[in-house]
Protein backbone atom coordinates (compact mmCIF):
# COMPACT_ATOMS: atom_id res chain seq x y z
CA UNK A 1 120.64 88.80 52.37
CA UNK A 2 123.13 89.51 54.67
CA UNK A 3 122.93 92.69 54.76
CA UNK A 4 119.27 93.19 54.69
CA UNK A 5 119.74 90.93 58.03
CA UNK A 6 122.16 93.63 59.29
CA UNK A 7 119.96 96.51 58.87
CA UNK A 8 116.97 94.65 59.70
CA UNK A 9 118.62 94.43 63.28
CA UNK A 10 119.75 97.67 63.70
CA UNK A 11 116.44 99.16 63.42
CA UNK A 12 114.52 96.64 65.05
CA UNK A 13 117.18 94.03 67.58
CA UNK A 14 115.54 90.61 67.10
CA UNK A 15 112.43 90.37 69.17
CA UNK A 16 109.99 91.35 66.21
CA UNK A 17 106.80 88.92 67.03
CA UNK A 18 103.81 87.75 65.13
CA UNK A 19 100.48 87.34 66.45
CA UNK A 20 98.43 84.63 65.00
CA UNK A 21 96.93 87.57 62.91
CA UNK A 22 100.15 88.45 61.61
CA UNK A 23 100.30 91.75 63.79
CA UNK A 24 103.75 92.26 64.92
CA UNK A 25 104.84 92.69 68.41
CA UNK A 26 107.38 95.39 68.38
CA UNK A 27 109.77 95.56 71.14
CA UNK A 28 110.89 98.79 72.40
CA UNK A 29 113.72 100.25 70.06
CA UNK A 30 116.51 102.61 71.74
CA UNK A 31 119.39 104.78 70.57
CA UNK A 32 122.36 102.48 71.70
CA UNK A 33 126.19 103.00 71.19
CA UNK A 34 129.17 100.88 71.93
CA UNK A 35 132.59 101.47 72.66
CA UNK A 36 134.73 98.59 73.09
CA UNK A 37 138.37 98.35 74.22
CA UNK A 38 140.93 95.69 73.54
CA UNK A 39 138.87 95.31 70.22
CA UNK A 40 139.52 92.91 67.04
CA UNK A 41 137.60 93.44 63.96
CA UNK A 42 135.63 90.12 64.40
CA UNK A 43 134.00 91.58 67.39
CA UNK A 44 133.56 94.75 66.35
CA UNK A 45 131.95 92.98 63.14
CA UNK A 46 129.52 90.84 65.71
CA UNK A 47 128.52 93.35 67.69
CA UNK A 48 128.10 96.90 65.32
CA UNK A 49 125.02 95.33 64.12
CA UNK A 50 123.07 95.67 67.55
CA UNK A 51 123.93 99.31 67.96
CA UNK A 52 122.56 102.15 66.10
CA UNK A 53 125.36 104.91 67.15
CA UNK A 54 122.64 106.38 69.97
CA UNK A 55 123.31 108.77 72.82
CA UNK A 56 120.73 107.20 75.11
CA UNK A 57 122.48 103.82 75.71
CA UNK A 58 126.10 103.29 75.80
CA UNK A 59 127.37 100.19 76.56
CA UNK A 60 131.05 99.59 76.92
CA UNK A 61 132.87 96.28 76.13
CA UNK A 62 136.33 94.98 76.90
CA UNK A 63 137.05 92.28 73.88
CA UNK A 64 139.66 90.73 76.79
CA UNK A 65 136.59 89.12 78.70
CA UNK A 66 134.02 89.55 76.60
CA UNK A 67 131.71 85.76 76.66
CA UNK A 68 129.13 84.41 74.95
CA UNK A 69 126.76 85.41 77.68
CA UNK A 70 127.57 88.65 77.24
CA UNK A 71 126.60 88.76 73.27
CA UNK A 72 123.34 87.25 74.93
CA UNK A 73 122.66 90.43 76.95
CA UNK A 74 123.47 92.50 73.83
CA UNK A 75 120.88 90.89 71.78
CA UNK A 76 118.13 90.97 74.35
CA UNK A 77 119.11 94.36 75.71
CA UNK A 78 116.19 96.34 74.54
CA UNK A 79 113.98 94.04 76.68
CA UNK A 80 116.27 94.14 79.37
CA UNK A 81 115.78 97.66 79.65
CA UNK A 82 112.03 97.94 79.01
CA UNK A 83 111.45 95.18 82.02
CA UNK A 84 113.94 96.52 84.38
CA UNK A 85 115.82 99.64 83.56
CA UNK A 86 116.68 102.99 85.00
CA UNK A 87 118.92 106.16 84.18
CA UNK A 88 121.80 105.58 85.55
CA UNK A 89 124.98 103.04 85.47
CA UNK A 90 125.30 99.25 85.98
CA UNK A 91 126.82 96.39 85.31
CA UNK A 92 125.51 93.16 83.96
CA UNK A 93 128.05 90.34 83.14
CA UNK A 94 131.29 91.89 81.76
CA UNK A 95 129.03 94.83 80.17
CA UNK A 96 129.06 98.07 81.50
CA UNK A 97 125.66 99.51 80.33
CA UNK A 98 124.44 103.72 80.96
CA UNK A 99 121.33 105.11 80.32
CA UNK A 100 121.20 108.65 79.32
CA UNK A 101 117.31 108.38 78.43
CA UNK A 102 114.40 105.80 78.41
CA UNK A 103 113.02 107.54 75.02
CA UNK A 104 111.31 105.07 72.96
CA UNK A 105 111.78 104.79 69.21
CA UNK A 106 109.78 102.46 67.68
CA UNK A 107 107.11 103.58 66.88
CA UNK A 108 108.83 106.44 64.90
CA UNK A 109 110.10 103.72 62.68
CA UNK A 110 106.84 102.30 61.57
CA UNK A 111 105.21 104.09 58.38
CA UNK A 112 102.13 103.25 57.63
């Protein structure tokens, strides 16, 4: 089960919605990587789930200050980035988050 969770996550984050018809609501999927410093393999456990080892989003972690807050971000971060994001480099919380590319990947996941 866990695992299924795991991969479940890594394809699609967590924002997968119903509709009262049972239609999902698919929230925009991108290629995300991480590299964290001052690592310990409990983080690295928490967060390698929410990354799919992408070139379009790299967001960089320092395990020293990393907060709960932060883990928020990281879980909502496809959103964050549909609503509000740009090429470039930024900074929200302790994260350090660039965007190579605003390619969506979603619907490439979905067979029918």
């Amino acid at each position: 089960m866990n695992n299924s969770t795991i991969a479940f996550i890594k394809k699609w984050g967590t924002n997968v919605q119903h509709t009262p018809l049972m239609k999902p609501i698919v929230s925009p999927v991108y290629k995300k990587s991480i590299k964290i410093t001052n690592s310990n393999l409990g983080l690295e456990n928490a967060l390698n789930m929410w990354f799919n080892d992408g070139p379009d989003v790299v967001v960089e972690v320092d395990g020293n200050n990393f907060t709960p807050q932060d883990m928020q971000v990281i879980q909502h971060l496809n959103n964050i980035i549909k609503d509000s994001g740009s090429i470039g480099t930024f900074e929200i919380g302790n994260l350090k988050i660039t965007i190579n590319s605003l390619n969506e990947y979603q619907n490439n996941l979905i067979y029918l």
